[in-house]
Protein backbone atom coordinates (compact mmCIF):
# COMPACT_ATOMS: atom_id res chain seq x y z
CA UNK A 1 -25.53 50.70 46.87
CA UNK A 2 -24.78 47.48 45.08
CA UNK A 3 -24.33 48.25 41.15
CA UNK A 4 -27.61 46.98 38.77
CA UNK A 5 -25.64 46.03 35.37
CA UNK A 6 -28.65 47.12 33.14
CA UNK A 7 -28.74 50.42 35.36
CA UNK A 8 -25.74 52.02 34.98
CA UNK A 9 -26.50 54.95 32.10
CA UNK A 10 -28.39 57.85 32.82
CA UNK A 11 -29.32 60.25 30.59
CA UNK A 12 -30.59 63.80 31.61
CA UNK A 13 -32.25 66.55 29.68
CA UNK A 14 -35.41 67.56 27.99
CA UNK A 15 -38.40 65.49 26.91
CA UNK A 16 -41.16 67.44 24.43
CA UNK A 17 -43.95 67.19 21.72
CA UNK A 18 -42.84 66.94 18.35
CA UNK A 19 -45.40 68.43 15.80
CA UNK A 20 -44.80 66.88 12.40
CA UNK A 21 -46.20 68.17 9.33
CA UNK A 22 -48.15 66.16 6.80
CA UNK A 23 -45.89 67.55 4.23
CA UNK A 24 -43.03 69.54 3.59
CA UNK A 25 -43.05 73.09 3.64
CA UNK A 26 -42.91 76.46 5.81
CA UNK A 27 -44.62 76.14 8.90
CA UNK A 28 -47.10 78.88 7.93
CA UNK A 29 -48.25 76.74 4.84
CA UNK A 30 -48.49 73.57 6.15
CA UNK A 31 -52.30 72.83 7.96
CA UNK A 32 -51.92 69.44 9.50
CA UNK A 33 -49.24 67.88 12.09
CA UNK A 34 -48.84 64.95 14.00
CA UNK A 35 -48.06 64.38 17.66
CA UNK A 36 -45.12 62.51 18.29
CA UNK A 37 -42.89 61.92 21.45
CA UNK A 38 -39.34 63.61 20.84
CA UNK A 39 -36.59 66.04 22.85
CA UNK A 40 -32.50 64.93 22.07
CA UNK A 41 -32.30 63.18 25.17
CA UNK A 42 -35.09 61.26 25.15
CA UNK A 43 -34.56 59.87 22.05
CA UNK A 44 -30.81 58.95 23.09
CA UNK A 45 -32.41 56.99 26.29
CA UNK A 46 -35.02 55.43 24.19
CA UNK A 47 -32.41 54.48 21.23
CA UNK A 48 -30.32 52.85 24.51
CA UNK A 49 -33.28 51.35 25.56
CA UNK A 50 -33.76 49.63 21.88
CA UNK A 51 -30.41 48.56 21.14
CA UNK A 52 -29.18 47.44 25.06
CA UNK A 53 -30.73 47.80 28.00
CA UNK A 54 -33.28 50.78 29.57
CA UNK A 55 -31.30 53.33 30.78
CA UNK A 56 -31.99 55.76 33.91
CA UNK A 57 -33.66 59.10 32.43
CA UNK A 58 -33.86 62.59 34.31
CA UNK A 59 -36.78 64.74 32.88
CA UNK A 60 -39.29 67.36 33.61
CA UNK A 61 -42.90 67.06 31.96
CA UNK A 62 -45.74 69.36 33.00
CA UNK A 63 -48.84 67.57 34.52
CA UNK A 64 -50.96 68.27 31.78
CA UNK A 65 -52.00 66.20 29.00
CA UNK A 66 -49.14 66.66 27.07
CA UNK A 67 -47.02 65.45 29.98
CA UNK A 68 -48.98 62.46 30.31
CA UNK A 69 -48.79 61.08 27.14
CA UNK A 70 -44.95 61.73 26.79
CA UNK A 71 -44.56 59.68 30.59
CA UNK A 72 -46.59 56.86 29.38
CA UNK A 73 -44.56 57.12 25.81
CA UNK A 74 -40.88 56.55 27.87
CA UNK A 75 -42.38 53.70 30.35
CA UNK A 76 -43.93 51.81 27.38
CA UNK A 77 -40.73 52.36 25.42
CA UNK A 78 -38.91 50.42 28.66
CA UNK A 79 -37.54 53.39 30.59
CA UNK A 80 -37.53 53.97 34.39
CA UNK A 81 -39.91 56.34 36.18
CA UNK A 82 -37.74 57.06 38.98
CA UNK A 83 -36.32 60.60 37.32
CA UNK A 84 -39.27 60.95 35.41
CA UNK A 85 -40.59 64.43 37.24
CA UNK A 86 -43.81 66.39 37.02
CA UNK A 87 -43.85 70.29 37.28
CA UNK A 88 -47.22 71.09 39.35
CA UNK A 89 -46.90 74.32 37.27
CA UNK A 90 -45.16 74.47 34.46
CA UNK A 91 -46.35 73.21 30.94
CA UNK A 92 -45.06 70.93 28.71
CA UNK A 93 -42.31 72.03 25.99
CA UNK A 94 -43.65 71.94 22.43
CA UNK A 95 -42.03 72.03 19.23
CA UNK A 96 -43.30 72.03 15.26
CA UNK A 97 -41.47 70.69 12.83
CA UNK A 98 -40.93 71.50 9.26
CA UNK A 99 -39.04 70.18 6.47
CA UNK A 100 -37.81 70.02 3.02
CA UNK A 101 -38.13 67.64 0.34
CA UNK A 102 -34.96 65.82 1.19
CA UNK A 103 -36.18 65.69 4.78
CA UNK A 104 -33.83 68.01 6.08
CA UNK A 105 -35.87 70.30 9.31
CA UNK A 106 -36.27 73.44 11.44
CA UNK A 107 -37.82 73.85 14.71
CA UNK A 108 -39.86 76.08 16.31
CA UNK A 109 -40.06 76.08 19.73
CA UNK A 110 -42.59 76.61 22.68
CA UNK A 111 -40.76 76.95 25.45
CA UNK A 112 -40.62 79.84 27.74
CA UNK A 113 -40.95 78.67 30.92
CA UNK A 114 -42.02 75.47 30.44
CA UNK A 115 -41.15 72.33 32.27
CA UNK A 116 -37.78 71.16 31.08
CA UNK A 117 -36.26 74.61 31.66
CA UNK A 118 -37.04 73.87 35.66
CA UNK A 119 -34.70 71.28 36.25
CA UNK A 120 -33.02 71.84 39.83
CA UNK A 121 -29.69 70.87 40.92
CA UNK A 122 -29.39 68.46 43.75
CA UNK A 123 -31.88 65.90 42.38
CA UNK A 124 -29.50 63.28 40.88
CA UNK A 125 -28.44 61.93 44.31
CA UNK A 126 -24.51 61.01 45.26
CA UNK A 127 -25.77 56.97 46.02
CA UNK A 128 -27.10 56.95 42.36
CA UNK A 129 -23.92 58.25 40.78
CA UNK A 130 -21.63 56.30 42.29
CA UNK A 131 -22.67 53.45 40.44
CA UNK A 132 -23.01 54.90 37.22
CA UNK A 133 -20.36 53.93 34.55
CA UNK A 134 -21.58 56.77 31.93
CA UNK A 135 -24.17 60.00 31.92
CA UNK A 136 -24.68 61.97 28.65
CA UNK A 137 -26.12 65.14 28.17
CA UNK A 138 -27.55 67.73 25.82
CA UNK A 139 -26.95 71.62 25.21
CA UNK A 140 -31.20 72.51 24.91
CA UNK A 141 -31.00 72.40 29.11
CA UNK A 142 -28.00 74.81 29.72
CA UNK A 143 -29.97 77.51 27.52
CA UNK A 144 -31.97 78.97 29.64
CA UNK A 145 -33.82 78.80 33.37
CA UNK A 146 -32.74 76.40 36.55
CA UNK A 147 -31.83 73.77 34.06
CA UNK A 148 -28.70 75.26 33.86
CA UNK A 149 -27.62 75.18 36.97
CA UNK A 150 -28.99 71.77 37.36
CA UNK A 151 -27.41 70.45 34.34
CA UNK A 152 -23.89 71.82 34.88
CA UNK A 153 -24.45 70.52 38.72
CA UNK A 154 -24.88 66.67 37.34
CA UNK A 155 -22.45 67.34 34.89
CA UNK A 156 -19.32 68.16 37.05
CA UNK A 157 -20.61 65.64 39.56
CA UNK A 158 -20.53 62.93 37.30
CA UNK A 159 -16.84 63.83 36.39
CA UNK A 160 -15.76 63.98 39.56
CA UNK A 161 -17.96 60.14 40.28
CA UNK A 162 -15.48 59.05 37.69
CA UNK A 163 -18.36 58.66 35.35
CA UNK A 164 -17.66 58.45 31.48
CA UNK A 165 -19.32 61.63 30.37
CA UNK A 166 -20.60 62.19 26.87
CA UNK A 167 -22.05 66.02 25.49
CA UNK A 168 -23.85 66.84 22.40
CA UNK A 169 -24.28 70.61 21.81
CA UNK A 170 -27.57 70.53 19.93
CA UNK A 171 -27.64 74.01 19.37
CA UNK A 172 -31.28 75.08 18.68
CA UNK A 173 -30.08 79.19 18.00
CA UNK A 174 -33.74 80.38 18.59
CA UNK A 175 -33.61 78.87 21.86
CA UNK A 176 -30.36 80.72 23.32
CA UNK A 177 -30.23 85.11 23.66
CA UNK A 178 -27.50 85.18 21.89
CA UNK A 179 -24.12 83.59 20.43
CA UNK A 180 -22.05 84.67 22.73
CA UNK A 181 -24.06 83.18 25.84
CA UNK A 182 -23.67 79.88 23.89
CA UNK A 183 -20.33 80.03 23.04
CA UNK A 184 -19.33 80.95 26.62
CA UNK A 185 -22.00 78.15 28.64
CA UNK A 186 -21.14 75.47 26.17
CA UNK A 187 -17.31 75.86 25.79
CA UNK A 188 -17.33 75.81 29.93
CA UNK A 189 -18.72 72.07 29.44
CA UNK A 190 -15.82 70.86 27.88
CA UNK A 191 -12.98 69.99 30.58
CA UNK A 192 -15.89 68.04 32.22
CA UNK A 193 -16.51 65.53 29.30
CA UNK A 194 -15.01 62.52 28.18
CA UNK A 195 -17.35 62.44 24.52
CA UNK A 196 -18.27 64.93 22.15
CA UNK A 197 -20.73 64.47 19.57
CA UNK A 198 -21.10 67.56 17.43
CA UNK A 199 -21.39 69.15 13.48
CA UNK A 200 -18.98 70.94 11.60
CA UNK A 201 -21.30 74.11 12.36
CA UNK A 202 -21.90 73.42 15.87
CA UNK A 203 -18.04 73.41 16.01
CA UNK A 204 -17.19 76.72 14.24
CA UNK A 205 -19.85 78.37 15.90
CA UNK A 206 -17.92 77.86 19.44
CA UNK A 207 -15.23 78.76 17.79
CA UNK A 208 -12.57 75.90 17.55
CA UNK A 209 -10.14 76.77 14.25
CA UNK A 210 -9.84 74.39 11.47
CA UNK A 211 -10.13 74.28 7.82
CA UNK A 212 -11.74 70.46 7.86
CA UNK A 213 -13.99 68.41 10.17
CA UNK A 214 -11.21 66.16 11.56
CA UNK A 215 -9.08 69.31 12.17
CA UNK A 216 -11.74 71.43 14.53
CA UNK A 217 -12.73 67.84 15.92
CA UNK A 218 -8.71 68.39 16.72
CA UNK A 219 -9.12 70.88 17.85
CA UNK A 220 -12.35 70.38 20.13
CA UNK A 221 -9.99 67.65 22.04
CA UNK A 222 -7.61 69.85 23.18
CA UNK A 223 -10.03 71.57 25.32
CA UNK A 224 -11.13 68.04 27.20
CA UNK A 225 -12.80 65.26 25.93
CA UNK A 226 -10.77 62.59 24.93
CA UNK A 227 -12.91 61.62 21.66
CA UNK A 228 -15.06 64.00 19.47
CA UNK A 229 -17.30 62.58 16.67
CA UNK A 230 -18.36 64.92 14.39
CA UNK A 231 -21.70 64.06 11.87
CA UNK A 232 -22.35 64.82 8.30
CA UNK A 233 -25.48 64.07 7.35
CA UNK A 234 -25.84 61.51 4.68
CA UNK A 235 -21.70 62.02 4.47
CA UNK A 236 -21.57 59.90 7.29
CA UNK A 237 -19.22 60.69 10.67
CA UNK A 238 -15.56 61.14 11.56
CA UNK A 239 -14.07 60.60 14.90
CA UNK A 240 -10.82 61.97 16.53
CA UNK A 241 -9.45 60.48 19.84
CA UNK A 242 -6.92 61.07 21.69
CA UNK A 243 -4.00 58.38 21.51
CA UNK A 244 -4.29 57.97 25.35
CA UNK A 245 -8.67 57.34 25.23
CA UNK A 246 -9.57 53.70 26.03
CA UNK A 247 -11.49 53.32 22.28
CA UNK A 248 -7.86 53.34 20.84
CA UNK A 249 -6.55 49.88 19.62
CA UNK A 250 -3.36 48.45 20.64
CA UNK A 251 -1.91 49.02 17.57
CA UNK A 252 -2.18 53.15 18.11
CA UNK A 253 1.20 53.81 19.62
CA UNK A 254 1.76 57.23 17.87
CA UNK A 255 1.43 60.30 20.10
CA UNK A 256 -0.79 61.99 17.65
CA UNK A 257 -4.80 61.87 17.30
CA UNK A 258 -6.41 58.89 16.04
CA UNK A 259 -8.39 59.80 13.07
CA UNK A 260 -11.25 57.22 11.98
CA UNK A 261 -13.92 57.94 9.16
CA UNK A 262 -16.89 56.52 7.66
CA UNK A 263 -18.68 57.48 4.47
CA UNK A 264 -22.11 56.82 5.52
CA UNK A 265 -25.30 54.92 4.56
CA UNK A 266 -27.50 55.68 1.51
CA UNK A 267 -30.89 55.60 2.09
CA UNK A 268 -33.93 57.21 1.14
CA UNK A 269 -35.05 59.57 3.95
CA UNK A 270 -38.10 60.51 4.86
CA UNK A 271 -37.45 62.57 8.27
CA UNK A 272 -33.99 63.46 9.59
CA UNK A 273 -35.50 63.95 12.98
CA UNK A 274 -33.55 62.74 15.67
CA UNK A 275 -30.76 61.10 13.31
CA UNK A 276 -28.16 62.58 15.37
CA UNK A 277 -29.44 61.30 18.46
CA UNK A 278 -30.23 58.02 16.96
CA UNK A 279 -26.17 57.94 16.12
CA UNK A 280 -25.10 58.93 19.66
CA UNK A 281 -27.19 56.14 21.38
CA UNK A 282 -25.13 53.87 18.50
CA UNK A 283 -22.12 55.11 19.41
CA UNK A 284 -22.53 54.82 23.23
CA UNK A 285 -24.09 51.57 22.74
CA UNK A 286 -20.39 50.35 20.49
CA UNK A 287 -18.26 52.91 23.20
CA UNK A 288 -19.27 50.49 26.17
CA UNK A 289 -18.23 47.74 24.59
CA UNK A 290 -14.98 48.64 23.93
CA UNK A 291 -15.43 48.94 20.40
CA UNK A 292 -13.21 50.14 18.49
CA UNK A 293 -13.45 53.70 16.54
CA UNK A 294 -13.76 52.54 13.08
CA UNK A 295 -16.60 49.83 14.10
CA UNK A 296 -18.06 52.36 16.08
CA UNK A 297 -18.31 54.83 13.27
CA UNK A 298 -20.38 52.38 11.02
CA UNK A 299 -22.28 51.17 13.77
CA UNK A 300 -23.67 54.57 15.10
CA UNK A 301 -24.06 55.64 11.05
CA UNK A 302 -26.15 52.53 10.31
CA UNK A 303 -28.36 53.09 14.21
CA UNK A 304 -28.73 57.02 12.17
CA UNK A 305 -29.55 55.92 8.64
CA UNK A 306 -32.39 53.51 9.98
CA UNK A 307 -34.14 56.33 12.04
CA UNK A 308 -34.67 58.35 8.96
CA UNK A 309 -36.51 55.98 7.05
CA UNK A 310 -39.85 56.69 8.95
CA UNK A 311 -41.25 60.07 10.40
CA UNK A 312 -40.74 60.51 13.79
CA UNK A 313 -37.52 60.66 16.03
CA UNK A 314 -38.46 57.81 18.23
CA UNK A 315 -40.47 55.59 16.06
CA UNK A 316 -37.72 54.26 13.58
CA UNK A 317 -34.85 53.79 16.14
CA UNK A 318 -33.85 50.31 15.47
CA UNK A 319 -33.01 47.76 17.54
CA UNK A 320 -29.69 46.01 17.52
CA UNK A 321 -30.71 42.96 15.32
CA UNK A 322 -32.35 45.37 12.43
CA UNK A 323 -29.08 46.98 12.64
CA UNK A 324 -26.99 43.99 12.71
CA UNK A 325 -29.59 43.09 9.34
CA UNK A 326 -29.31 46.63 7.61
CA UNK A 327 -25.51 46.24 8.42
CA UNK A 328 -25.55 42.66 6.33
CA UNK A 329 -27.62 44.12 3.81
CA UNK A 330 -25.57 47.01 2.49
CA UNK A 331 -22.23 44.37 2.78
CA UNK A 332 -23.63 41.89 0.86
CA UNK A 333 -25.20 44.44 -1.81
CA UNK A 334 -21.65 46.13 -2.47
């Protein structure tokens, strides 16, 4: 199969409803929401889609309304339909959101059963992967259900393609049976990956030692991918590589990790939604073209700062010239 340059990213997990409330508070004392499309992974494929080109997306949607809207949502945000699947059955995930004055959320989840959790292995075919350069995946699929097995089938088959694999955790607690199933599922993900995208929490709670962020993200590396980025909220990100991972400069000839930081954006946010998936579609984006760590860094915190500014976890994701602007802004204003 000859290789399609703008198709060479897929991106596989779950696509839902985000509920959004009309103001912050608990979810039992707020009376209005708002509909919006969301799920990790489909925000990483849409942020893709806005700052490069559309990449290939494997979901599950129920055919019911829900479904419907959040298909039409991904094709009229640029996104291929080819791995776009309906579940004759199942129903479509849904999740309400609540949050705090500074934006911060929780989730709670409707999703026993549904769609997303019906993945099957198998469906990602061997002609499709070998052309792929990179496939990234989240941790909401290996929770519970076929999606499991069908997410740990892509992901060891895309290693073994020679694919450029990247991970984020995303650990939702109320969606897993326990810690222990988490910590033993997700740490089994790790020889497979080339990328880690994580938080300091996500981290200790799988058990990696280390009294600071760059010293679990040491940590995390030892145990298989080659680079771990680790997020802090309005603290911006950190990175660790090993000296041996192509997003090392020429000038890294020590044997030792390559440590790169950056301190973040200020902005005023409105809803942190999605901000974490907003900076791994930045950082994949910079990662492809063999950008450097540090660059990275700022470019994936700037993608992250813009997508809080408005509610939603799709609507804000910027495209590369409003980042390239925010980026001139904030230079120019120091």
């Amino acid at each position: 199969m000859a290789r399609d340059p703008d198709l060479t990213v897929l991106v596989a997990g779950e696509t839902l409803i985000d509920f959004l409330p009309e103001r912050p508070g608990s979810l039992a004392s707020v009376e209005r929401f708002e509909r919006r499309p969301g799920g990790a992974p489909a925000n990483v494929a849409v942020g893709l889609a806005r700052l490069a080109a559309p990449p290939l997306f494997w979901t599950r949607v129920g055919d019911d309304p829900f479904g419907h809207y959040l298909e039409r949502q991904l094709v009229d945000y640029g996104l291929p339909d080819r791995f776009i699947e309906r579940d004759p059955v199942a129903k479509t995930t849904l999740a309400f959101v609540t949050h705090d004055d500074a934006g911060e959320r929780t989730f709670t989840f409707y999703r026993d059963g549904t769609a997303d959790t019906r993945l099957e292995p198998g469906r990602i075919d061997d002609a499709t992967l070998e052309v792929l350069e990179w496939v990234h995946l989240g941790g909401v699929t290996l929770a519970t259900g076929s999606a499991r097995a069908a997410t740990m089938d892509l992901l060891e088959r895309a290693s073994d393609a020679g694919c450029t694999v990247s991970f984020d955790p995303n650990h939702r607690p109320e969606l897993w049976h326990d810690d222990g199933t988490f910590v033993e599922v997700v740490r089994g993900v790790f020889p497979h990956i080339d990328v880690c995208k994580a938080t300091v929490g996500e981290l200790e709670r799988l058990g990696f030692d280390g009294e600071t962020p760059s010293a679990l993200a040491r940590a995390a590396i030892e145990h298989g991918p080659q680079v771990c980025f680790v997020t802090r909220g309005s603290e911006g990100a950190l990175a660790v590589a090993e000296p041996s991972s192509p997003w090392t400069g020429p000038d890294d000839s020590s044997s030792d990790p390559i440590v790169a930081e950056f301190g973040g954006y200020d902005v005023d946010a409105v809803d942190t939604t999605g901000a974490g998936d907003a900076f791994v579609a930045g950082a994949i984006t910079a990662l492809r073209g063999a950008t450097s760590l540090e660059k990275t860094l700022a470019f994936a915190c700037a993608v992250a700062a813009i997508a809080t500014t408005e509610p939603g976890a799709m609507a804000a994701l910027p495209d590369r010239e409003s980042v390239r602007a925010f980026r001139r802004e904030r230079s120019e204003s120091r």
